[in-house]
C-alpha atoms as a PDB file:
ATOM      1  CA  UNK A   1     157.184  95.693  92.467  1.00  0.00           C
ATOM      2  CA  UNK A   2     155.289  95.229  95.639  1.00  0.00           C
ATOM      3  CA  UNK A   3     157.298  96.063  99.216  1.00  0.00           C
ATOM      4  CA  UNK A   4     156.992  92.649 100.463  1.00  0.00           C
ATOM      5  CA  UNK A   5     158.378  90.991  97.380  1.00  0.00           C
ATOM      6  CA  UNK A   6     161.130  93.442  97.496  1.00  0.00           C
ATOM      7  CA  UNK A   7     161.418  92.596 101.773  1.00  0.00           C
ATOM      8  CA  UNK A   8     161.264  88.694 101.036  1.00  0.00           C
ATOM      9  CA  UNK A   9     164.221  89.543  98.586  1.00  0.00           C
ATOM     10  CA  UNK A  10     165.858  91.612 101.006  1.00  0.00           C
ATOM     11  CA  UNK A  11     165.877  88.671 103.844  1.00  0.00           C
ATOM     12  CA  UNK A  12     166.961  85.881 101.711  1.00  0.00           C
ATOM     13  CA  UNK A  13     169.844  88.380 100.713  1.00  0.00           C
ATOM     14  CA  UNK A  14     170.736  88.663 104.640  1.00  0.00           C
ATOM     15  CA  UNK A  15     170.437  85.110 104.865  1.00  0.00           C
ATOM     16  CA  UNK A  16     172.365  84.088 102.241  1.00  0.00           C
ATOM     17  CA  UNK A  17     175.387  87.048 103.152  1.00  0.00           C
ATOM     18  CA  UNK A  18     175.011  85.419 106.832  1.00  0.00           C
ATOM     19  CA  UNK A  19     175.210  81.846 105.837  1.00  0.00           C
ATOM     20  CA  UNK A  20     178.316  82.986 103.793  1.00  0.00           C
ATOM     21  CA  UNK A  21     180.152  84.939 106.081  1.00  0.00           C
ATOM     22  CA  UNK A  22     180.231  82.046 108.765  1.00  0.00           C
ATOM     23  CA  UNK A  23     181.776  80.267 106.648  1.00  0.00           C
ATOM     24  CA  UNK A  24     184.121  82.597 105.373  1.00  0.00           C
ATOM     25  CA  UNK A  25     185.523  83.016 109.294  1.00  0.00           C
ATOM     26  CA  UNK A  26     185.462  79.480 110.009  1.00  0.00           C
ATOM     27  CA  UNK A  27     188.134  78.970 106.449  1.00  0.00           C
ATOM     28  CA  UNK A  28     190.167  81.921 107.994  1.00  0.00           C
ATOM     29  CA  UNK A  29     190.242  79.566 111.168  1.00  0.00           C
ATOM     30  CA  UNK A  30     191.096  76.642 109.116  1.00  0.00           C
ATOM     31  CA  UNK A  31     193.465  78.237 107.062  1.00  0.00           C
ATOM     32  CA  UNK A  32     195.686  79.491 110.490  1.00  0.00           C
ATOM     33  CA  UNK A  33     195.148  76.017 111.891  1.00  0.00           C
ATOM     34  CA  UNK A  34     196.872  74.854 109.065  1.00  0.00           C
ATOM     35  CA  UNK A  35     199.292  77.581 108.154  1.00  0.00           C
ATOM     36  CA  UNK A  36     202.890  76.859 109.832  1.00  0.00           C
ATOM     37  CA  UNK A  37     203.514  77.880 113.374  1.00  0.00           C
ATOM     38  CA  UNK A  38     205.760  81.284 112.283  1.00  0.00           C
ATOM     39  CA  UNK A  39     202.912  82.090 109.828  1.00  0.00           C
ATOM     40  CA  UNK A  40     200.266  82.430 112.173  1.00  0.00           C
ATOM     41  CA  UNK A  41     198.425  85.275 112.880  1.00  0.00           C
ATOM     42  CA  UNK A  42     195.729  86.904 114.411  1.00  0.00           C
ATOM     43  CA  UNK A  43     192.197  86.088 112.871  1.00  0.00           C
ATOM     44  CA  UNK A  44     191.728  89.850 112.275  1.00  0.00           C
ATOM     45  CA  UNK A  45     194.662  90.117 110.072  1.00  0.00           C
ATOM     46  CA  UNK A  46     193.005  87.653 107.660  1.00  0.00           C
ATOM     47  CA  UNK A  47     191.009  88.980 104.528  1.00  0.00           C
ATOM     48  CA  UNK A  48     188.713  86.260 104.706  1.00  0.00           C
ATOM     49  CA  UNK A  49     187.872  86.793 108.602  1.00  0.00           C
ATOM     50  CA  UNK A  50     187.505  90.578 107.901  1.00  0.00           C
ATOM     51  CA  UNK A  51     185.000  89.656 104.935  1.00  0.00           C
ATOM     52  CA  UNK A  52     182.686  86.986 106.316  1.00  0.00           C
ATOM     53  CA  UNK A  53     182.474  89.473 109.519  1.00  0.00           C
ATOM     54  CA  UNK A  54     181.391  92.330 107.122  1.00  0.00           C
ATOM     55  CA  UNK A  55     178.760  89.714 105.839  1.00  0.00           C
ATOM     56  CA  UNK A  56     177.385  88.545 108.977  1.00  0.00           C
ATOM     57  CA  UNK A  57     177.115  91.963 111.197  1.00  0.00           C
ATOM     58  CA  UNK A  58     176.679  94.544 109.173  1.00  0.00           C
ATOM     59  CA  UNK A  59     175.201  93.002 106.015  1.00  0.00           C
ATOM     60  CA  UNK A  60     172.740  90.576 107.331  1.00  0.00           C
ATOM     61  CA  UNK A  61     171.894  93.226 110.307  1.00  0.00           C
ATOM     62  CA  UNK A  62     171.136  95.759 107.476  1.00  0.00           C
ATOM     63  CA  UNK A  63     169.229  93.191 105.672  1.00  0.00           C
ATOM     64  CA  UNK A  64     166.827  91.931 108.046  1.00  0.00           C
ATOM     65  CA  UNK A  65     166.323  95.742 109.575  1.00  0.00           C
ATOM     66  CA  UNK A  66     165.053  96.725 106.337  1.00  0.00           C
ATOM     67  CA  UNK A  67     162.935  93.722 106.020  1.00  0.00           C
ATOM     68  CA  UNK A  68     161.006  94.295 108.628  1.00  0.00           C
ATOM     69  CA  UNK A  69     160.193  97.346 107.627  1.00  0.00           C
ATOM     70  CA  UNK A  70     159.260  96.531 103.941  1.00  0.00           C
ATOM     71  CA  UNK A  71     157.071  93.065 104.670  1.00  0.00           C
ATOM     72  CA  UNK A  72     155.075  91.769 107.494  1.00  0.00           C
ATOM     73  CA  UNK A  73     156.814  89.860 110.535  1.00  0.00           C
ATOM     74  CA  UNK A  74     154.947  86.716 110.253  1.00  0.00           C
ATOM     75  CA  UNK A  75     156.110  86.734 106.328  1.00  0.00           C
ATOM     76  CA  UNK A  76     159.981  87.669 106.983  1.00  0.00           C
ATOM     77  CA  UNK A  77     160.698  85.436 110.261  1.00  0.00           C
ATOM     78  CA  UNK A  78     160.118  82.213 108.753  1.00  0.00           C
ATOM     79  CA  UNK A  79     163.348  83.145 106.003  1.00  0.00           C
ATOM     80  CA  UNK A  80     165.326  82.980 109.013  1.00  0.00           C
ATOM     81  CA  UNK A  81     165.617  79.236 108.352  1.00  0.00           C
ATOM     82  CA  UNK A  82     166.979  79.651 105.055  1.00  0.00           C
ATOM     83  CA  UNK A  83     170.513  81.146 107.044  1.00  0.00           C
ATOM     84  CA  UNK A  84     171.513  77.567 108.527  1.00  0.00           C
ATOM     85  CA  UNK A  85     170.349  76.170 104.790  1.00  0.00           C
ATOM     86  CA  UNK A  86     173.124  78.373 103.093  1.00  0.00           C
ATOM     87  CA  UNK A  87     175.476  77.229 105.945  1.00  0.00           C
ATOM     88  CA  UNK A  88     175.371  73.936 105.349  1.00  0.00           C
ATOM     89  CA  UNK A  89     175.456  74.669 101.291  1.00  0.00           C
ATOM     90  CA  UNK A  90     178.909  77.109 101.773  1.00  0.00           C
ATOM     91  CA  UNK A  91     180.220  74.700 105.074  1.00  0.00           C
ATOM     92  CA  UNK A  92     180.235  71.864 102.209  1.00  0.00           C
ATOM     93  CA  UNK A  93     181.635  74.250  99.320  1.00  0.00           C
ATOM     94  CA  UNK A  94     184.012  76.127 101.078  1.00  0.00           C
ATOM     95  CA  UNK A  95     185.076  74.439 103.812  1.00  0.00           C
ATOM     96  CA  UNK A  96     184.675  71.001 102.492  1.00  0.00           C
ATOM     97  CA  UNK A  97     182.342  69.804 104.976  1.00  0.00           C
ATOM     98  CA  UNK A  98     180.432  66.368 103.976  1.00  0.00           C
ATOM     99  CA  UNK A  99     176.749  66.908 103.757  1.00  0.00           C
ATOM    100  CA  UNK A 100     175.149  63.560 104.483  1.00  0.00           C
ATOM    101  CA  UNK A 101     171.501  62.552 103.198  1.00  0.00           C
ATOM    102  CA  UNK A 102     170.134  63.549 106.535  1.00  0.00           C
ATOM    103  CA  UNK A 103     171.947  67.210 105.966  1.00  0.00           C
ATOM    104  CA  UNK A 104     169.844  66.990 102.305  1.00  0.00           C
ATOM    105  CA  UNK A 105     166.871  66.035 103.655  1.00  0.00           C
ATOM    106  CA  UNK A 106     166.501  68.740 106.344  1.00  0.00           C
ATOM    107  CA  UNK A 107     167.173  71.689 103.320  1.00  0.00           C
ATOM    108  CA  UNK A 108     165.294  70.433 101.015  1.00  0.00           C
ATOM    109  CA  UNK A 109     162.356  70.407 103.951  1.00  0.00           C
ATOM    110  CA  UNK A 110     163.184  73.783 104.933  1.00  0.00           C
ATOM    111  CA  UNK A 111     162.734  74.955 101.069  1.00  0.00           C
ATOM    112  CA  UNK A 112     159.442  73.145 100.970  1.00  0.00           C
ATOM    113  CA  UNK A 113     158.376  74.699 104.114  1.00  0.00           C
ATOM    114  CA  UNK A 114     159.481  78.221 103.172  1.00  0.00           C
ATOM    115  CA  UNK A 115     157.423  78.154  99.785  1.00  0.00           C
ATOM    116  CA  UNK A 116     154.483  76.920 101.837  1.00  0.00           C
ATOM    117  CA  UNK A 117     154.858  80.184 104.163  1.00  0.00           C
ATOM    118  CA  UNK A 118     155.683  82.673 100.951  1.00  0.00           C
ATOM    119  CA  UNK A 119     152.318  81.354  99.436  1.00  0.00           C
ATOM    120  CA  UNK A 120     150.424  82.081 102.523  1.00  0.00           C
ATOM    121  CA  UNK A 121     151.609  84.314 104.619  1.00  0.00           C
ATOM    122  CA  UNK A 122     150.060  88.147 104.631  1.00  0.00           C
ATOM    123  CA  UNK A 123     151.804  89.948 101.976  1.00  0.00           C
ATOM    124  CA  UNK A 124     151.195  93.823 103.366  1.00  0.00           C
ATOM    125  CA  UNK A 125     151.686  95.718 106.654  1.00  0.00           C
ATOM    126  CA  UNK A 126     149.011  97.606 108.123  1.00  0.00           C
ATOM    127  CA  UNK A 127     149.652 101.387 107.925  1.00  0.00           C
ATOM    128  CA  UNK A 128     149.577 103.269 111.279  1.00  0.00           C
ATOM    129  CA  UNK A 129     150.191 106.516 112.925  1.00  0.00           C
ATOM    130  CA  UNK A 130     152.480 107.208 115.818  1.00  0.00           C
ATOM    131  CA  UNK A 131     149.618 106.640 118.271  1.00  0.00           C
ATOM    132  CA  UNK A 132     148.010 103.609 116.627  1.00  0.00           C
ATOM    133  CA  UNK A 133     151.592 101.948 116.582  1.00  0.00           C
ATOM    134  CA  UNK A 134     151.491 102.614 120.130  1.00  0.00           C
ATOM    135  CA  UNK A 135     147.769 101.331 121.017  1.00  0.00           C
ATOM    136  CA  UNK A 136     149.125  98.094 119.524  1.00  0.00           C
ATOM    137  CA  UNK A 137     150.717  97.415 123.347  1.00  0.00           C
ATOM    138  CA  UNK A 138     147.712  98.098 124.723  1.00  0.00           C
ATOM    139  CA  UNK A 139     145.575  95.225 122.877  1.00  0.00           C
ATOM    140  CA  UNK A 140     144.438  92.168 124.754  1.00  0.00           C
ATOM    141  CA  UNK A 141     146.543  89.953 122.152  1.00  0.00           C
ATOM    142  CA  UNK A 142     149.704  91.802 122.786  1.00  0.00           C
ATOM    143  CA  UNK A 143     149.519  91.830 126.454  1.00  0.00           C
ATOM    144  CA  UNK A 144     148.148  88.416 126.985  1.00  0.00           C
ATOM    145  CA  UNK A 145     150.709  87.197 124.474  1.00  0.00           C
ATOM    146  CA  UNK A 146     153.767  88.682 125.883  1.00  0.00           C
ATOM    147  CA  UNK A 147     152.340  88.132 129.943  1.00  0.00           C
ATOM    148  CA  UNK A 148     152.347  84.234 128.376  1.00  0.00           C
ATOM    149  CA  UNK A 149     156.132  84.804 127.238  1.00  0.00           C
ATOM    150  CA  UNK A 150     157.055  86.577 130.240  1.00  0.00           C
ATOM    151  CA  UNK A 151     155.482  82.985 132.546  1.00  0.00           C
ATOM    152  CA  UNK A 152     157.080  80.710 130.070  1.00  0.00           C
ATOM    153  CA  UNK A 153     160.431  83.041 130.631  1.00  0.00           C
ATOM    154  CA  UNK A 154     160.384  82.349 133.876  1.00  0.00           C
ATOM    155  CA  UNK A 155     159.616  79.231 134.525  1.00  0.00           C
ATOM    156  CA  UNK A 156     162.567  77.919 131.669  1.00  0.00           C
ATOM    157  CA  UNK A 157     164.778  80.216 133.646  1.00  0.00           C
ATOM    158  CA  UNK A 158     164.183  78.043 136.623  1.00  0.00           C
ATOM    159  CA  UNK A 159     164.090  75.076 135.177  1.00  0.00           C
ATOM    160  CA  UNK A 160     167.678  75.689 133.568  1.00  0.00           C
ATOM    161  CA  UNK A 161     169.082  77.587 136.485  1.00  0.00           C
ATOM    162  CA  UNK A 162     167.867  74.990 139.394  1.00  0.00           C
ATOM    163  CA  UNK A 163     166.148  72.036 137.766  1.00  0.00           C
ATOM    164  CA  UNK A 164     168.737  68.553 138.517  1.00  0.00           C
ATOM    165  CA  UNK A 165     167.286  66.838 135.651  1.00  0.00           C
ATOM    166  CA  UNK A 166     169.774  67.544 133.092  1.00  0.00           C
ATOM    167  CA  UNK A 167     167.343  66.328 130.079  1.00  0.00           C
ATOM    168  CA  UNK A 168     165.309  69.341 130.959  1.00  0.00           C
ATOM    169  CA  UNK A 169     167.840  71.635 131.190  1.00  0.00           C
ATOM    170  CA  UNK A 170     168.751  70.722 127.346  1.00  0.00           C
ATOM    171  CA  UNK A 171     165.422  72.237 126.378  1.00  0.00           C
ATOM    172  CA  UNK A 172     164.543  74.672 129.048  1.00  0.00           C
ATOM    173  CA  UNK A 173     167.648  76.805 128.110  1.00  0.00           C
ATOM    174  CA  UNK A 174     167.252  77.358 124.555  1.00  0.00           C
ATOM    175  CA  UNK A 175     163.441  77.640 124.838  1.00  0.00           C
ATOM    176  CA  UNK A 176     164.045  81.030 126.924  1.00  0.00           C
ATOM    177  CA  UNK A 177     166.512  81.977 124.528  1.00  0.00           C
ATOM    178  CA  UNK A 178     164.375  81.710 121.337  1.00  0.00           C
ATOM    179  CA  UNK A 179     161.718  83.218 123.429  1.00  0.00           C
ATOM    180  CA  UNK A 180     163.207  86.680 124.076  1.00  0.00           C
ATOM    181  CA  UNK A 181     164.301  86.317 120.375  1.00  0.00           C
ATOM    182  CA  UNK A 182     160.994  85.811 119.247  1.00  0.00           C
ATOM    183  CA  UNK A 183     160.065  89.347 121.416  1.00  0.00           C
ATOM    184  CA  UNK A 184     162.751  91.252 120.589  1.00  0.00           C
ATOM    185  CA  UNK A 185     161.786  90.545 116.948  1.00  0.00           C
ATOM    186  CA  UNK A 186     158.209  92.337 117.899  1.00  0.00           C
ATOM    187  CA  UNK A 187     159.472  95.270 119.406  1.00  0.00           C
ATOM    188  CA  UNK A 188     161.904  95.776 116.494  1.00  0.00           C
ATOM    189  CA  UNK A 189     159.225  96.075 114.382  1.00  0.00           C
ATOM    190  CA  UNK A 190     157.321  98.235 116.781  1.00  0.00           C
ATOM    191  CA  UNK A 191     160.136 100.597 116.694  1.00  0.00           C
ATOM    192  CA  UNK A 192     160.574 100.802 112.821  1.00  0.00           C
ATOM    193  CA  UNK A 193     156.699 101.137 112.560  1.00  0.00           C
ATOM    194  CA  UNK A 194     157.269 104.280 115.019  1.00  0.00           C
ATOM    195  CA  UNK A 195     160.332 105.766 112.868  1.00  0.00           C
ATOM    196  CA  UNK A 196     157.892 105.219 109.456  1.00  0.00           C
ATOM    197  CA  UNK A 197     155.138 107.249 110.658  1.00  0.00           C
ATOM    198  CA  UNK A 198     157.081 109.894 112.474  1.00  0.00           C
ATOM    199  CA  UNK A 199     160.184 109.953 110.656  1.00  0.00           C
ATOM    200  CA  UNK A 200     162.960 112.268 112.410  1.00  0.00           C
ATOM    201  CA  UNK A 201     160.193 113.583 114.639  1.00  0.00           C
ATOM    202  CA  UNK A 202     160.085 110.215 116.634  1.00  0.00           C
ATOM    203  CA  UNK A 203     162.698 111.297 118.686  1.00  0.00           C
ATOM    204  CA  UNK A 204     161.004 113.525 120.670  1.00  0.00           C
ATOM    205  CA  UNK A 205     158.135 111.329 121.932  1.00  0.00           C
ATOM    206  CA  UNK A 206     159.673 109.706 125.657  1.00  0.00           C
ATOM    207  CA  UNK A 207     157.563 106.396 124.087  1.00  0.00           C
ATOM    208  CA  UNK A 208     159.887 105.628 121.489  1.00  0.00           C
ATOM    209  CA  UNK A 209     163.120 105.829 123.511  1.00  0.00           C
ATOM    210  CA  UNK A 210     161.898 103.243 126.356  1.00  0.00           C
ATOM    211  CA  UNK A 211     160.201 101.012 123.573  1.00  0.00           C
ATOM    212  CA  UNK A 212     163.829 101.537 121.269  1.00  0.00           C
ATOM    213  CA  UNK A 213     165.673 100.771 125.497  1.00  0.00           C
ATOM    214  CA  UNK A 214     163.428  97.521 125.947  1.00  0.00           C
ATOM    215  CA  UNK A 215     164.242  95.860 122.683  1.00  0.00           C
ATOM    216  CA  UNK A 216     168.090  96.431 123.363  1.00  0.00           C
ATOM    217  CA  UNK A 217     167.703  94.840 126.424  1.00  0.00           C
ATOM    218  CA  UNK A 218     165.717  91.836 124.980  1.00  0.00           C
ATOM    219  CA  UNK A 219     168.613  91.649 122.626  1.00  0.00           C
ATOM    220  CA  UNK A 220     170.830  91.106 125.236  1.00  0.00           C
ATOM    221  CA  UNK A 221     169.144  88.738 127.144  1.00  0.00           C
ATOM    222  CA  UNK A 222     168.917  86.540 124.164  1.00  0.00           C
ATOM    223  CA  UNK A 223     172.547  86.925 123.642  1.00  0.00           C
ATOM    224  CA  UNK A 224     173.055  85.950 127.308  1.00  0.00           C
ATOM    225  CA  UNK A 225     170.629  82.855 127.315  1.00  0.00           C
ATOM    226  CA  UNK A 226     171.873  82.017 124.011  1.00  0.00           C
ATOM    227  CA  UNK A 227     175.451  81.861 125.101  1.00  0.00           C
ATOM    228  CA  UNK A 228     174.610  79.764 128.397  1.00  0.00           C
ATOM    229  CA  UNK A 229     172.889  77.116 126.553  1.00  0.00           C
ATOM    230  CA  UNK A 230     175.271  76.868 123.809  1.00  0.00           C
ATOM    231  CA  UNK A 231     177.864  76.879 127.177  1.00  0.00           C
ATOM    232  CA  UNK A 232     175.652  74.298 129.116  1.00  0.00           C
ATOM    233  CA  UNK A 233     173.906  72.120 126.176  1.00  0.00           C
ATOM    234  CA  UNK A 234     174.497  69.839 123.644  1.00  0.00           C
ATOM    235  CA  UNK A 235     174.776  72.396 120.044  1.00  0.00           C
ATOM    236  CA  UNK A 236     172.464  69.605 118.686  1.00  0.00           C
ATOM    237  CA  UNK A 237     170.113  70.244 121.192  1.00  0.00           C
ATOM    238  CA  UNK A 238     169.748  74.179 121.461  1.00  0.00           C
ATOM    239  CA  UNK A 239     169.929  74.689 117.197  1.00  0.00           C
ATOM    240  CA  UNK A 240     166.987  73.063 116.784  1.00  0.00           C
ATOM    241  CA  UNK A 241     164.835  73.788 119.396  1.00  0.00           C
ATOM    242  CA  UNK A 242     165.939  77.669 119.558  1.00  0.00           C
ATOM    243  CA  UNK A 243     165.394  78.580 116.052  1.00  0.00           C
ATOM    244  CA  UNK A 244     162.301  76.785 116.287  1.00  0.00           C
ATOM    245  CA  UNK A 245     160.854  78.777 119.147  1.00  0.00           C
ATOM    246  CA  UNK A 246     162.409  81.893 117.402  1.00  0.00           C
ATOM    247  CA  UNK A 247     160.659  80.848 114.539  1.00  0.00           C
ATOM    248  CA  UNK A 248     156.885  79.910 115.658  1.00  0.00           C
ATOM    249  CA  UNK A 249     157.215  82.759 118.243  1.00  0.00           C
ATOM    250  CA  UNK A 250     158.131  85.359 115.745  1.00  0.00           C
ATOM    251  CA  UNK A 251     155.311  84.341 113.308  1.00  0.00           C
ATOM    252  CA  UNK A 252     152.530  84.561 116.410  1.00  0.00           C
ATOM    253  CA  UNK A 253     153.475  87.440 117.335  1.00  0.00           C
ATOM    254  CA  UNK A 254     153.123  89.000 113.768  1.00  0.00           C
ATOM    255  CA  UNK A 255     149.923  87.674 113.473  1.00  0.00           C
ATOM    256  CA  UNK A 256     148.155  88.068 116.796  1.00  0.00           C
ATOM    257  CA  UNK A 257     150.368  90.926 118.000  1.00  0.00           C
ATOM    258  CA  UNK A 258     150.777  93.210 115.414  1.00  0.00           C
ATOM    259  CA  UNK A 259     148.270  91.805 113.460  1.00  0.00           C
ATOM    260  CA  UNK A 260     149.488  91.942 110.378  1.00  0.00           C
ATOM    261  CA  UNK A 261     147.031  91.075 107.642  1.00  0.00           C
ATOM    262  CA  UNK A 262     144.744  93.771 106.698  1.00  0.00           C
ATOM    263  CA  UNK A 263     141.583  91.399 106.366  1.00  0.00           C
ATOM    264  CA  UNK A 264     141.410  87.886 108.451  1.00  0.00           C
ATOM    265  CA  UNK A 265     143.205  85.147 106.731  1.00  0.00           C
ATOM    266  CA  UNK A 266     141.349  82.452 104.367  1.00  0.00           C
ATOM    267  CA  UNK A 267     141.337  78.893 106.212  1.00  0.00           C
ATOM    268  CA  UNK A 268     143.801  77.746 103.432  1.00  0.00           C
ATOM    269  CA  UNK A 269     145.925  80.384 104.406  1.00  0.00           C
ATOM    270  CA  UNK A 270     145.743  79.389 107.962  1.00  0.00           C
ATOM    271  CA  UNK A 271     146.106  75.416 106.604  1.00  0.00           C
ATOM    272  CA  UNK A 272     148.748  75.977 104.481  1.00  0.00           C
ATOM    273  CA  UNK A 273     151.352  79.127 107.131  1.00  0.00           C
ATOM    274  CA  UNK A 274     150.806  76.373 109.798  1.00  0.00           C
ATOM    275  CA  UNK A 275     151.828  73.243 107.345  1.00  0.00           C
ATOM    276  CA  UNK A 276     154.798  75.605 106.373  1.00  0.00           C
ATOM    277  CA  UNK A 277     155.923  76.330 109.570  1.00  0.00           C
ATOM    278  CA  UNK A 278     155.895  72.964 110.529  1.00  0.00           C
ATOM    279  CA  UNK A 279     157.817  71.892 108.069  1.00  0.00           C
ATOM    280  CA  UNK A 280     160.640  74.584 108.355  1.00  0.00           C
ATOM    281  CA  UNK A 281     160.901  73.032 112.052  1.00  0.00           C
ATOM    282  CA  UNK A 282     161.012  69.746 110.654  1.00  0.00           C
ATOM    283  CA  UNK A 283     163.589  70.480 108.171  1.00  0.00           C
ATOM    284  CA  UNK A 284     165.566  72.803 111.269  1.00  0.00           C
ATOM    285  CA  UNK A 285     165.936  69.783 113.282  1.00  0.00           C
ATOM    286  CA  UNK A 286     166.437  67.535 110.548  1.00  0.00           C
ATOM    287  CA  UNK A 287     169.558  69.650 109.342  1.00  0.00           C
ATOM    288  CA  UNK A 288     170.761  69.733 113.242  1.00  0.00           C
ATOM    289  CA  UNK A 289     170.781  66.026 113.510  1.00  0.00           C
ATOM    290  CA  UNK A 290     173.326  65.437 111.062  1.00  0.00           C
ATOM    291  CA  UNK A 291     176.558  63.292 112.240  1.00  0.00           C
ATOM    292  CA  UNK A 292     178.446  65.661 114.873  1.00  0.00           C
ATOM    293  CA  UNK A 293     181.263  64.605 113.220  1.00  0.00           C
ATOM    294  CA  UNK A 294     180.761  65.662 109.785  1.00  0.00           C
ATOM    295  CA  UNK A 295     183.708  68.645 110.202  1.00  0.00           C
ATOM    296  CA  UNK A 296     186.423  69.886 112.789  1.00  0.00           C
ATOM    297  CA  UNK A 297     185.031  71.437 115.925  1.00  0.00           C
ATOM    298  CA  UNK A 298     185.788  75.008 116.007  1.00  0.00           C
ATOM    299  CA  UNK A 299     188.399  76.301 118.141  1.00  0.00           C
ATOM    300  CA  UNK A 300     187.739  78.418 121.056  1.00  0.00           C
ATOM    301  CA  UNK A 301     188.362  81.478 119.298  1.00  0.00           C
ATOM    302  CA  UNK A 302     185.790  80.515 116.703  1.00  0.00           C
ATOM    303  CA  UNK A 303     183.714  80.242 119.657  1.00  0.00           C
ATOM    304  CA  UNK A 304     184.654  83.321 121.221  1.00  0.00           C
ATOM    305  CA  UNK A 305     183.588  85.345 118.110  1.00  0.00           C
ATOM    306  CA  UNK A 306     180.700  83.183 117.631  1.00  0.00           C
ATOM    307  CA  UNK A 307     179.376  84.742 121.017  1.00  0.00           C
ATOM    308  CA  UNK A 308     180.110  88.075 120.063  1.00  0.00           C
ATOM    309  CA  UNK A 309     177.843  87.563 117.001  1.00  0.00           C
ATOM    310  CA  UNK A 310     174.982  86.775 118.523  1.00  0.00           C
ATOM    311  CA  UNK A 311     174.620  90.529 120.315  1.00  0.00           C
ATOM    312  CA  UNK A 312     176.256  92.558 116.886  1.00  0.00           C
ATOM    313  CA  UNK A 313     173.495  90.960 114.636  1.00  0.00           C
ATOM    314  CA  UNK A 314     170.815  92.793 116.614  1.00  0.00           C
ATOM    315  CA  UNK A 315     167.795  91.050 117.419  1.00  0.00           C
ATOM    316  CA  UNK A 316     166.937  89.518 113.842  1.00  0.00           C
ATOM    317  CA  UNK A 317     168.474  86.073 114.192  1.00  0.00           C
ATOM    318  CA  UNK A 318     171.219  84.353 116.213  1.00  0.00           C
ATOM    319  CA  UNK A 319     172.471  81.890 113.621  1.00  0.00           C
ATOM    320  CA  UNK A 320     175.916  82.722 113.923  1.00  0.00           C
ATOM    321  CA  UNK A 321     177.108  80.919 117.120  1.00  0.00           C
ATOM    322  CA  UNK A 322     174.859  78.006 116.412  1.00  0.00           C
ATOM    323  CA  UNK A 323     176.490  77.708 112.695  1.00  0.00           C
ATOM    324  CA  UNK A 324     179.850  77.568 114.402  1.00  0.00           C
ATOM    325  CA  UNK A 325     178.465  75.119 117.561  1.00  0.00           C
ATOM    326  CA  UNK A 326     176.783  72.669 115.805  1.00  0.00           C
ATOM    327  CA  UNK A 327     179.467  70.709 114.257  1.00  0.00           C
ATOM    328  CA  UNK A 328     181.113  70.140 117.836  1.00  0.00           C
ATOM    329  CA  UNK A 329     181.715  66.478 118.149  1.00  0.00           C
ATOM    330  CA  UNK A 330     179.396  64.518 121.175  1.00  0.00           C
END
């Protein structure tokens, strides 16, 4: 079997384990809501909170690490959409949560869209050394690309920091969120393309540990911007537009960045991985624009742990405190 089937299988599991273990915490929530004052106790204690944490962290962490380093980045980041299309599947089978027609709509896009990017996207990574992993960050495309990021960065951070116009604020902030997702996704895959060809050896090159230091602190920028716009903004605002940005960002970068594909694309391969990704974001915001009041908002411990997920699942998605967000009521 080729590595990328096997690293398309391996992300759909994460995404599926993911999609299952938010919904696992939010019953243990549900359950202690319900449960008679004396018989409440602390989420921890519950089986079911213990499980869908399991699921979410280390499962779906696991998951999407190995991924990466079995199938190209433009190929695995698009899956990423299939997490909030399991949510909504286990939200309405486990926690009884109504699924409209605009909820079935936006996953059956998102499937559509997905098998558009499977049937184009590159299927195999480039093999590199230790220094031609390295000369990738010296390439026009990846320091144009991320000098573009860093302005765009910037310039949302302002916006949501110091702009009055609220309206903008509701995009600004999950823009720059998405957007160090989207980079922190890149230098994750820098760094497992540096442990490949060097195995334990990578550990002595100074390279590795300030390229291994950067994406940590990517990761927790995203977690920070993340949580501020999910503090600051409407849920229904920063799922879609987040994930999308995460989405498109992570793809570009594969392709122009790391450039994945061993030989340049066919135009219906370029056609038919743009049609695709469109139509994941369609399906993204579809899903997100279902009726806010479609289940109970979470409490504040749900969203407590919901911000804690964002920085244990790594840089790979942040699915988790949006899942657990976006049913708030306006």
């Amino acid at each position: 079997m080729h590595r990328w089937i096997i690293g398309v299988l391996v992300s759909m599991t994460g995404t599926f384990s993911s999609g299952l273990g938010d919904n696992l915490v939010r019953y243990s929530y549900r359950l202690n809501d319900e449960a008679a004052e004396c018989d409440k106790k602390r989420p921890y204690k519950s089986p079911w909170w213990v499980c869908g944490w399991t699921l979410t962290v280390l499962v779906d962490t696991g998951c999407n690490a190995l991924a990466l380093a079995l199938a190209p980045l433009s190929l695995i980041m698009p899956l990423g959409a299939l997490h909030i299309l399991w949510g909504a599947f286990f939200a309405r089978t486990i926690n009884k949560e109504p699924l409209l027609r605009m909820g079935i709509a936006g996953c059956i896009t998102i499937v559509m869209g997905v098998a558009l990017v499977l049937a184009s996207a590159p299927r195999d990574s480039i093999t590199r050394s230790f220094s031609e992993t390295l000369d990738i960050m010296y390439t026009f495309g990846f320091i144009f690309g991320q000098a573009f990021v860093l302005t765009l960065i910037l310039c949302g951070s302002y916006f949501t920091w110091f702009s009055h116009w609220p309206a903008l604020r509701q995009f600004s902030a999950p823009t720059v969120a998405g957007l160090f997702g989207a980079s922190s996704n890149l230098m994750l895959k820098i760094v497992e393309s540096l442990i490949s060809a060097e195995h334990g050896d990578v550990f002595k090159h100074w390279e590795f540990w300030v390229i291994a230091i950067a994406t940590i602190g990517l990761a927790v920028c995203q977690l920070t911007t993340l949580n501020h716009a999910l503090a600051t903004c409407e849920a229904v605002n920063v799922v879609p537009v987040a994930n999308s940005v995460l989405l498109i960002g992570g793809t570009i970068n594969g392709l122009v960045c790391f450039n994945d594909s061993d030989s340049t694309l066919a135009d219906w391969q370029i056609a038919c991985l743009s049609c695709g990704m469109c139509t994941v974001v369609i399906g993204i915001v579809t899903l997100s624009m279902r009726q806010s009041g479609e289940g109970p908002p979470p409490s504040k411990s749900m969203a407590d742990d919901a911000s804690a997920s964002a920085l244990l699942s790594g840089t790979q998605r942040n699915y988790k405190t949006q899942n657990n967000d976006e049913e708030q009521p306006e």
